[in-house]
N, C-alpha and C. Protein backbone atom coordinates (compact mmCIF):
# COMPACT_ATOMS: atom_id res chain seq x y z
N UNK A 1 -4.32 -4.72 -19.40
CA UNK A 1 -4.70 -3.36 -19.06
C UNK A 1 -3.48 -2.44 -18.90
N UNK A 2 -3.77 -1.53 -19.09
CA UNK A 2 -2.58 0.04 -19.00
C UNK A 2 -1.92 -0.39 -17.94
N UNK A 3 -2.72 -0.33 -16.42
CA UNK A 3 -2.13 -0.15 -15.42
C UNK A 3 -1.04 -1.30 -14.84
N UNK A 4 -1.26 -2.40 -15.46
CA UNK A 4 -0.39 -3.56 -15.65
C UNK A 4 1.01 -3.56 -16.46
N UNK A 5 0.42 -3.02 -17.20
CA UNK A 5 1.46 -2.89 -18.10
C UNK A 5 2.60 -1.78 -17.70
N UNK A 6 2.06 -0.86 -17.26
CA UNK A 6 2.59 0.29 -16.12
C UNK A 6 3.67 -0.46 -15.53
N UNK A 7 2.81 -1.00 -14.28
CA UNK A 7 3.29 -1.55 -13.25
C UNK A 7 4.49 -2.74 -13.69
N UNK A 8 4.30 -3.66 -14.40
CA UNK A 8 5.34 -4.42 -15.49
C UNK A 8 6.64 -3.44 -15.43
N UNK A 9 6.62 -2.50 -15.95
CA UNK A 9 7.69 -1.49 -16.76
C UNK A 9 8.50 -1.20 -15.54
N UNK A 10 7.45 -0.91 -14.38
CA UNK A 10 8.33 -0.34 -13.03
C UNK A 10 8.73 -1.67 -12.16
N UNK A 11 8.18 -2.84 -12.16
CA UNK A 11 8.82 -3.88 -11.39
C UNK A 11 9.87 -4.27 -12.15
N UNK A 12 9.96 -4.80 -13.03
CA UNK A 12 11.55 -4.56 -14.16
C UNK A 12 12.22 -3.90 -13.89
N UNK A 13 12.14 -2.57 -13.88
CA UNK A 13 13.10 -1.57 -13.40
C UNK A 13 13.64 -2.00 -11.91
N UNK A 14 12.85 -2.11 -11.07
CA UNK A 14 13.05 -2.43 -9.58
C UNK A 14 14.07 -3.69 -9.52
N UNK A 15 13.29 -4.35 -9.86
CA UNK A 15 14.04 -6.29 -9.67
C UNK A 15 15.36 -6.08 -10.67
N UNK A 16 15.63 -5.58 -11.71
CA UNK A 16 16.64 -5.52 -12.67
C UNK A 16 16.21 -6.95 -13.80
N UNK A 17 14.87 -6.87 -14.17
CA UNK A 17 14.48 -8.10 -14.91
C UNK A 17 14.35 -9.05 -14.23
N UNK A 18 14.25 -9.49 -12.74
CA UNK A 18 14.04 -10.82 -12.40
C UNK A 18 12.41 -10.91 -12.35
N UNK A 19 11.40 -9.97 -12.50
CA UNK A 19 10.19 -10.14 -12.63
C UNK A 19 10.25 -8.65 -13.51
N UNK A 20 8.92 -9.13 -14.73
CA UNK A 20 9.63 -8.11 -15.57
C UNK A 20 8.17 -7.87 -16.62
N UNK A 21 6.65 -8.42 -15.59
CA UNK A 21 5.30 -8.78 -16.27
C UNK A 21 5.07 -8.91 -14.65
N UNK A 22 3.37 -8.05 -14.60
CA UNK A 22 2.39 -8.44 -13.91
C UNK A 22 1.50 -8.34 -14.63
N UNK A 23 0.38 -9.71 -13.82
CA UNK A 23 -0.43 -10.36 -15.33
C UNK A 23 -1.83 -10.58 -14.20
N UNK A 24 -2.68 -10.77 -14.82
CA UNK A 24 -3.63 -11.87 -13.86
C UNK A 24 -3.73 -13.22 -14.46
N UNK A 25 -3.91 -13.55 -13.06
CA UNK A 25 -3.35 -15.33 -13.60
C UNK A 25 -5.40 -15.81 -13.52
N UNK A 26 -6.42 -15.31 -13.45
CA UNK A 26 -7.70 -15.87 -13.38
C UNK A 26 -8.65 -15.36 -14.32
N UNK A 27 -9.74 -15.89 -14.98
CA UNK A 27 -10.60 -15.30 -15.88
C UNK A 27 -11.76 -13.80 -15.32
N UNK A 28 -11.30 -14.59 -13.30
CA UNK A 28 -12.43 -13.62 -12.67
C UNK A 28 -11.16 -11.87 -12.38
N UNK A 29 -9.87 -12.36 -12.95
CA UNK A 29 -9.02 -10.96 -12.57
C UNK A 29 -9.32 -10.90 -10.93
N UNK A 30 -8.53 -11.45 -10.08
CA UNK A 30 -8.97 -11.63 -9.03
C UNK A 30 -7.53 -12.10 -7.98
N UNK A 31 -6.44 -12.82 -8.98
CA UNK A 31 -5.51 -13.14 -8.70
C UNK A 31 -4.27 -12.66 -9.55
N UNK A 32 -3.25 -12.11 -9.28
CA UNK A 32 -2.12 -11.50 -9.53
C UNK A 32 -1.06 -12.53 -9.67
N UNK A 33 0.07 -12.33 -10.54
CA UNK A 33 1.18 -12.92 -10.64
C UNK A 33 2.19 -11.89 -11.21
N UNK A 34 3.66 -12.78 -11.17
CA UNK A 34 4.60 -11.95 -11.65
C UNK A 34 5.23 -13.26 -12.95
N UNK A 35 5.80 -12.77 -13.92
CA UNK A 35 6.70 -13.51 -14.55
C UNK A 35 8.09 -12.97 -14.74
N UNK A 36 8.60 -13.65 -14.92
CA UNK A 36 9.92 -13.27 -15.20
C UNK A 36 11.28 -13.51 -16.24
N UNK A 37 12.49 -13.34 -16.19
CA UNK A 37 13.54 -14.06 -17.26
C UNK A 37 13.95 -15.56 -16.35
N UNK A 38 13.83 -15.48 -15.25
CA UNK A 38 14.42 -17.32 -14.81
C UNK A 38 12.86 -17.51 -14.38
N UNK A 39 11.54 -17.75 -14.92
CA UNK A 39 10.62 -18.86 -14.46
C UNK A 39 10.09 -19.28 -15.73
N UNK A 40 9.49 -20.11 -15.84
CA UNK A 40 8.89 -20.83 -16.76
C UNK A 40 7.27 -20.50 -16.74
N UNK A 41 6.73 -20.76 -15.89
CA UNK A 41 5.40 -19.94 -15.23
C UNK A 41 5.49 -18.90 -14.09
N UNK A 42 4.36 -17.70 -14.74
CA UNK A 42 3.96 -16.85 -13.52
C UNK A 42 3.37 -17.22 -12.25
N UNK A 43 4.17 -16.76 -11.35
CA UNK A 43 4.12 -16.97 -9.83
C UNK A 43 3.42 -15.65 -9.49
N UNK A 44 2.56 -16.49 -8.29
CA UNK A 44 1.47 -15.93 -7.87
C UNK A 44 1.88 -15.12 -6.65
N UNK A 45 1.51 -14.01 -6.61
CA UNK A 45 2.03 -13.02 -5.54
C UNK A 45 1.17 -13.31 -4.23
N UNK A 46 0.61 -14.58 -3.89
CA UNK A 46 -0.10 -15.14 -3.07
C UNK A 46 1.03 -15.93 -2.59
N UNK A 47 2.04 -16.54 -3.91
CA UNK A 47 2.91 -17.31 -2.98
C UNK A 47 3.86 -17.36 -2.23
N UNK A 48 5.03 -17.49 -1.91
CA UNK A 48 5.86 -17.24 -1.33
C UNK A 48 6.72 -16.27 -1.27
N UNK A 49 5.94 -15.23 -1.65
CA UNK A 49 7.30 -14.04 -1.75
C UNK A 49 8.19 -13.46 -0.88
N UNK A 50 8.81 -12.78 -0.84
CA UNK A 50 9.26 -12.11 0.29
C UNK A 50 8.56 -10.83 0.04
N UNK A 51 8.91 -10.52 1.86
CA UNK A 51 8.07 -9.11 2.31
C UNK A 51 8.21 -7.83 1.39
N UNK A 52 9.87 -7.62 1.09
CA UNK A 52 10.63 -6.55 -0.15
C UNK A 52 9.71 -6.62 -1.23
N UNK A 53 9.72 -7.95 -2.11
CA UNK A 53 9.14 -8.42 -3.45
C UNK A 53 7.52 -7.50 -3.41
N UNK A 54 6.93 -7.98 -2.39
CA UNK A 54 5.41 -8.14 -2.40
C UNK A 54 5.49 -5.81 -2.14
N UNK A 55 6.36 -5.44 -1.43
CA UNK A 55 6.25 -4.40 -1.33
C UNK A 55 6.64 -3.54 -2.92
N UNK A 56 7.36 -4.61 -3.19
CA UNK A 56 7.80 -3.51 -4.57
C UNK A 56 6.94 -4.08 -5.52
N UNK A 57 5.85 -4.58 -5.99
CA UNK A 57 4.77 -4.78 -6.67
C UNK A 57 3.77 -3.74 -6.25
N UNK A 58 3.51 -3.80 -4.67
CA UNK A 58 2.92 -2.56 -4.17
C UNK A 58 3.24 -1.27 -4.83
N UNK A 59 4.79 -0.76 -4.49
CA UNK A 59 4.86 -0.14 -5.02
C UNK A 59 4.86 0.41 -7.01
N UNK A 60 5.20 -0.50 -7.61
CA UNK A 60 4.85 -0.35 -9.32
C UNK A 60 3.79 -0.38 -9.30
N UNK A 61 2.93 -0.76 -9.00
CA UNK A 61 0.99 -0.77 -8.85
C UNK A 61 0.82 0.97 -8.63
N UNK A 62 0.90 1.30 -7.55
CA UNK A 62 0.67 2.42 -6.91
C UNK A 62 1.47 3.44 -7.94
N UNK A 63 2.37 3.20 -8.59
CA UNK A 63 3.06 4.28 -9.24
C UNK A 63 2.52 4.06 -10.79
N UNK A 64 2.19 3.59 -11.42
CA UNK A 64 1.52 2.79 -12.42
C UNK A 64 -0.37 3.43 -12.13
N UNK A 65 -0.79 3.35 -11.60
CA UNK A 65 -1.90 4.26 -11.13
C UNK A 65 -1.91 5.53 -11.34
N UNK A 66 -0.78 6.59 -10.53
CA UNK A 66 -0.30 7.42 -10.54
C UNK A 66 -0.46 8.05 -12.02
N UNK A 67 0.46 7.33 -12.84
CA UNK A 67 0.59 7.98 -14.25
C UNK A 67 -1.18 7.74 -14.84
N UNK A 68 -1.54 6.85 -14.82
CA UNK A 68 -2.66 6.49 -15.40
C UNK A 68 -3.93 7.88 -15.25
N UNK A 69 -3.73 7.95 -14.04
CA UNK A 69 -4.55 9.13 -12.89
C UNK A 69 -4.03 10.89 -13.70
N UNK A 70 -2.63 10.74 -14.52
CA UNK A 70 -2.47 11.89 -14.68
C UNK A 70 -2.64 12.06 -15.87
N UNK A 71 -3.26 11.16 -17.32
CA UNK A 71 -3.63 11.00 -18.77
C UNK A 71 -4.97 12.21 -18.43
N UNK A 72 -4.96 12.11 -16.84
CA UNK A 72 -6.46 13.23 -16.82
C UNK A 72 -6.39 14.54 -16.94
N UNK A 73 -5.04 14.91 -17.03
CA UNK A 73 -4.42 16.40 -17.30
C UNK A 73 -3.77 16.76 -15.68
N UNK A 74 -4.27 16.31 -14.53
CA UNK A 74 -3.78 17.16 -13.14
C UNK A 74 -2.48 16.02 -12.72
N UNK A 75 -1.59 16.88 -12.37
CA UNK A 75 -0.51 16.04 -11.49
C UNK A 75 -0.53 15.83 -9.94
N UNK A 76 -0.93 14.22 -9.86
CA UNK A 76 -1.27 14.53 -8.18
C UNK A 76 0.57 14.41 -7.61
N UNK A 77 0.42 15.19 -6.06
CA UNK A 77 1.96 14.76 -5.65
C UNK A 77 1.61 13.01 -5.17
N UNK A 78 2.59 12.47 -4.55
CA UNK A 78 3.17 11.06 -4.12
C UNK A 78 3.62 11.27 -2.88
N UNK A 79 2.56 10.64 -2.01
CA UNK A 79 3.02 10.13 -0.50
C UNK A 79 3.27 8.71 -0.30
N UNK A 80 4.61 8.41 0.19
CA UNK A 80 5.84 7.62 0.55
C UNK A 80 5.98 7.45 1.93
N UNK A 81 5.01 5.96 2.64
CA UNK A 81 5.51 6.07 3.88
C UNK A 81 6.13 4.33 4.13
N UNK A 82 7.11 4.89 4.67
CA UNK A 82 8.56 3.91 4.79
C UNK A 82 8.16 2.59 3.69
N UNK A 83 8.32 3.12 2.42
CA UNK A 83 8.32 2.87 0.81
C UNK A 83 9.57 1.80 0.44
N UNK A 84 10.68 1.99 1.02
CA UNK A 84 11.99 1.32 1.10
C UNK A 84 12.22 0.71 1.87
N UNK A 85 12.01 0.27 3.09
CA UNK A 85 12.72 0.25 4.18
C UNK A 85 12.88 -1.47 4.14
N UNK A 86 12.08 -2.42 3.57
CA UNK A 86 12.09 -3.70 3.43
C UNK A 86 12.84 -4.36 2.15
N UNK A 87 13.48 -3.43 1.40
CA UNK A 87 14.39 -3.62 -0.18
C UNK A 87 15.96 -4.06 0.64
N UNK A 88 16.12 -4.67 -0.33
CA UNK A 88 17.72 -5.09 -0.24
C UNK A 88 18.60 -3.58 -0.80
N UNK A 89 19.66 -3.80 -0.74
CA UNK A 89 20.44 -2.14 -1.40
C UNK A 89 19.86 -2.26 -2.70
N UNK A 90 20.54 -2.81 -3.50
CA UNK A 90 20.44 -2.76 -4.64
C UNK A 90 18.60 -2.66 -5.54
N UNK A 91 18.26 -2.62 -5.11
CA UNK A 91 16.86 -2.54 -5.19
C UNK A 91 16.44 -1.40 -4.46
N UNK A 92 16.35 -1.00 -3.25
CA UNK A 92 16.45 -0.15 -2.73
C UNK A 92 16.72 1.37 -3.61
N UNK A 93 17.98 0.69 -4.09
CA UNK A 93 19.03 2.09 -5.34
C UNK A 93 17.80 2.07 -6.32
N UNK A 94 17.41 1.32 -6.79
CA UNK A 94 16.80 1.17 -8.39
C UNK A 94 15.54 1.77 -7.74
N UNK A 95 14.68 1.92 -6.76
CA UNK A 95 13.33 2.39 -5.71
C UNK A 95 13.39 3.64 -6.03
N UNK A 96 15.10 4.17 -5.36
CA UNK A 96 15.42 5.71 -4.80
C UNK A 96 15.74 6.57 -6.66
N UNK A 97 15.92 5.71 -7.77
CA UNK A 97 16.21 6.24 -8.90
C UNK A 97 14.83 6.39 -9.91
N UNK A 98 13.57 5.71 -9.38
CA UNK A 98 12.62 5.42 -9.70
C UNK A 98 12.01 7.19 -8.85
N UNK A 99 11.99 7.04 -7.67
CA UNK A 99 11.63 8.13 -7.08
C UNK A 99 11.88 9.40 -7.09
N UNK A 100 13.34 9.49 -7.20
CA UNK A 100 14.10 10.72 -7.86
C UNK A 100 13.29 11.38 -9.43
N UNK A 101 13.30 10.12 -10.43
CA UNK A 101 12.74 10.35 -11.42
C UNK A 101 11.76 10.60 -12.02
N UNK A 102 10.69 10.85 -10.68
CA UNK A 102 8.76 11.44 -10.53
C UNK A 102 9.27 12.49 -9.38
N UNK A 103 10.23 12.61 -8.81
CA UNK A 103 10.18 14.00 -8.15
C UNK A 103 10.48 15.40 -9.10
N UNK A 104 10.74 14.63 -10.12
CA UNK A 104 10.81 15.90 -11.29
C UNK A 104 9.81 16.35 -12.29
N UNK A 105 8.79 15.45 -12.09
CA UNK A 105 7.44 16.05 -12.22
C UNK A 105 6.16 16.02 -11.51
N UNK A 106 6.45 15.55 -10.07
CA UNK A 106 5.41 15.84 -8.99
C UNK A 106 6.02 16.13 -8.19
N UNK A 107 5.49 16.70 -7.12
CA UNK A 107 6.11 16.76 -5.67
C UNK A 107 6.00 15.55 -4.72
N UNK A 108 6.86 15.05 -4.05
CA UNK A 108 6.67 13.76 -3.68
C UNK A 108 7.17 14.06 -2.02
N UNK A 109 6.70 13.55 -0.80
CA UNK A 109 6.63 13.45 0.54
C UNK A 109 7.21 11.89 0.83
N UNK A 110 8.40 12.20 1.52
CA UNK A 110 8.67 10.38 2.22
C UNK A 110 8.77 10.41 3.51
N UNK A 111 8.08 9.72 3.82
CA UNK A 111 8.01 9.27 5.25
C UNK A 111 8.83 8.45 6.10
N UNK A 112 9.25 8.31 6.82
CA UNK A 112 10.64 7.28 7.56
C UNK A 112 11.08 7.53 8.36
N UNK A 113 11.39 6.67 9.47
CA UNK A 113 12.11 6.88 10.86
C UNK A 113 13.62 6.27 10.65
N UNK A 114 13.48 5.88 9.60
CA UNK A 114 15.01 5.21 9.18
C UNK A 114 16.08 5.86 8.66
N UNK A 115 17.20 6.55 9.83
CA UNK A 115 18.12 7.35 9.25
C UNK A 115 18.71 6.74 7.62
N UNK A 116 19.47 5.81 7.75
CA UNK A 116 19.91 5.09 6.66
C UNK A 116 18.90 5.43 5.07
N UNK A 117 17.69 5.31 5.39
CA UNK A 117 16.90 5.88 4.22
C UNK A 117 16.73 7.38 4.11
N UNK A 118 16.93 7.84 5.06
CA UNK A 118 16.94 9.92 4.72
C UNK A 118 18.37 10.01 4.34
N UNK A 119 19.17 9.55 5.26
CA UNK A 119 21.14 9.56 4.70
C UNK A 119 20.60 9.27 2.70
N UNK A 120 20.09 7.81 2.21
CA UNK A 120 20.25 7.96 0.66
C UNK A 120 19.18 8.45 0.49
N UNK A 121 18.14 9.05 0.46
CA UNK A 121 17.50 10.34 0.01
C UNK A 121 18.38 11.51 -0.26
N UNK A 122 19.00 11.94 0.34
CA UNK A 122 19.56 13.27 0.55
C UNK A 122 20.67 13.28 -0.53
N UNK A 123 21.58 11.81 -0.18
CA UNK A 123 22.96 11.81 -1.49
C UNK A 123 22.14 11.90 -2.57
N UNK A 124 20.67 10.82 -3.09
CA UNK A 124 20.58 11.14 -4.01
C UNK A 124 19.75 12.10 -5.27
N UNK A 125 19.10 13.13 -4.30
CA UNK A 125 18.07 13.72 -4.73
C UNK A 125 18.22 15.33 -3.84
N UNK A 126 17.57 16.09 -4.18
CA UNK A 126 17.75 17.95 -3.64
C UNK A 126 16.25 17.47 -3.01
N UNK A 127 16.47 17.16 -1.30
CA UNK A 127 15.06 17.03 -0.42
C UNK A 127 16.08 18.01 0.59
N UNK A 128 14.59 18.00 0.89
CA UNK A 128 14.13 18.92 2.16
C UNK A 128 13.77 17.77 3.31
N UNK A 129 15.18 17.55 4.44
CA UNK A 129 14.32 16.99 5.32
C UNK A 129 13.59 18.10 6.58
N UNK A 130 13.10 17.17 6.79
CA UNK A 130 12.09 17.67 8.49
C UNK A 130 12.39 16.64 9.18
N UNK A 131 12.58 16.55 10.73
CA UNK A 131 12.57 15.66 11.61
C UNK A 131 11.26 16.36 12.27
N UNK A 132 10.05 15.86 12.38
CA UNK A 132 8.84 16.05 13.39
C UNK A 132 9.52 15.78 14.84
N UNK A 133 10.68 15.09 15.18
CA UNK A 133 10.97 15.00 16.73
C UNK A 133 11.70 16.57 17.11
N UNK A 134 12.06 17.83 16.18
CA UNK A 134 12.72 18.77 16.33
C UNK A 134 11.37 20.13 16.48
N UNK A 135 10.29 19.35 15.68
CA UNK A 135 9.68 20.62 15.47
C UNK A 135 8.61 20.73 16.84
N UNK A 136 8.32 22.07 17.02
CA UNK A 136 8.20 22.79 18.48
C UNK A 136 6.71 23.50 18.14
């Protein structure tokens, strides 16, 4: 399906090829996997992943939707709440270059209490922060 194939394109991007295919691994489409350049078989996002991994599938899913949602002619914006905050850097970078690169054709909202993630928002993209603890 499209949205797989989507989502494929953007976890590649994310991982840097270490998962680089989301597939369903069942006839009932019911169970998810990832494949990659070091496995031999697709691993099931049931199994052991880490918290980062399983979030950045979340996220290529959700962004992979997104485009799919906009073949309808309307551009919806993208709400981002603490989207990063479980990525390693380097992944993290490849998240914030992914995000940068749909803030130039939607409007996109991130959410976060995590200075460290508004600090690389800001180096790498023209945002507008708000702190809600300032506003009166």
């Amino acid at each position: 399906p499209d949205v797989l194939k989507k989502s494929g394109r953007y976890i590649d991007m994310i991982t840097n090829g270490r998962y680089n295919k989301l597939l369903m691994m069942d006839d009932n489409q019911t169970e998810l996997a990832l494949s990659g350049q070091y496995y031999d078989f697709p691993v099931k996002i049931s199994d052991n992943l880490s918290r980062g991994t399983r979030e950045q599938i979340y996220l290529a899913l959700r962004l992979a939707f997104m485009e799919h949602l906009d073949i309808q002619g309307e551009t919806i914006p993208a709400f981002f709440d603490e989207v990063l905050v479980n990525w390693d850097g380097i992944r993290r970078q490849k998240g914030m270059d992914i995000i940068e690169g749909i803030s130039r054709k939607r409007q996109v909202f991130i959410f976060t209490c995590h200075k460290f993630i508004v600090e690389d928002i800001v180096s790498k993209m023209d945002a507008q922060v708000i702190d809600i603890n300032n506003i009166k």
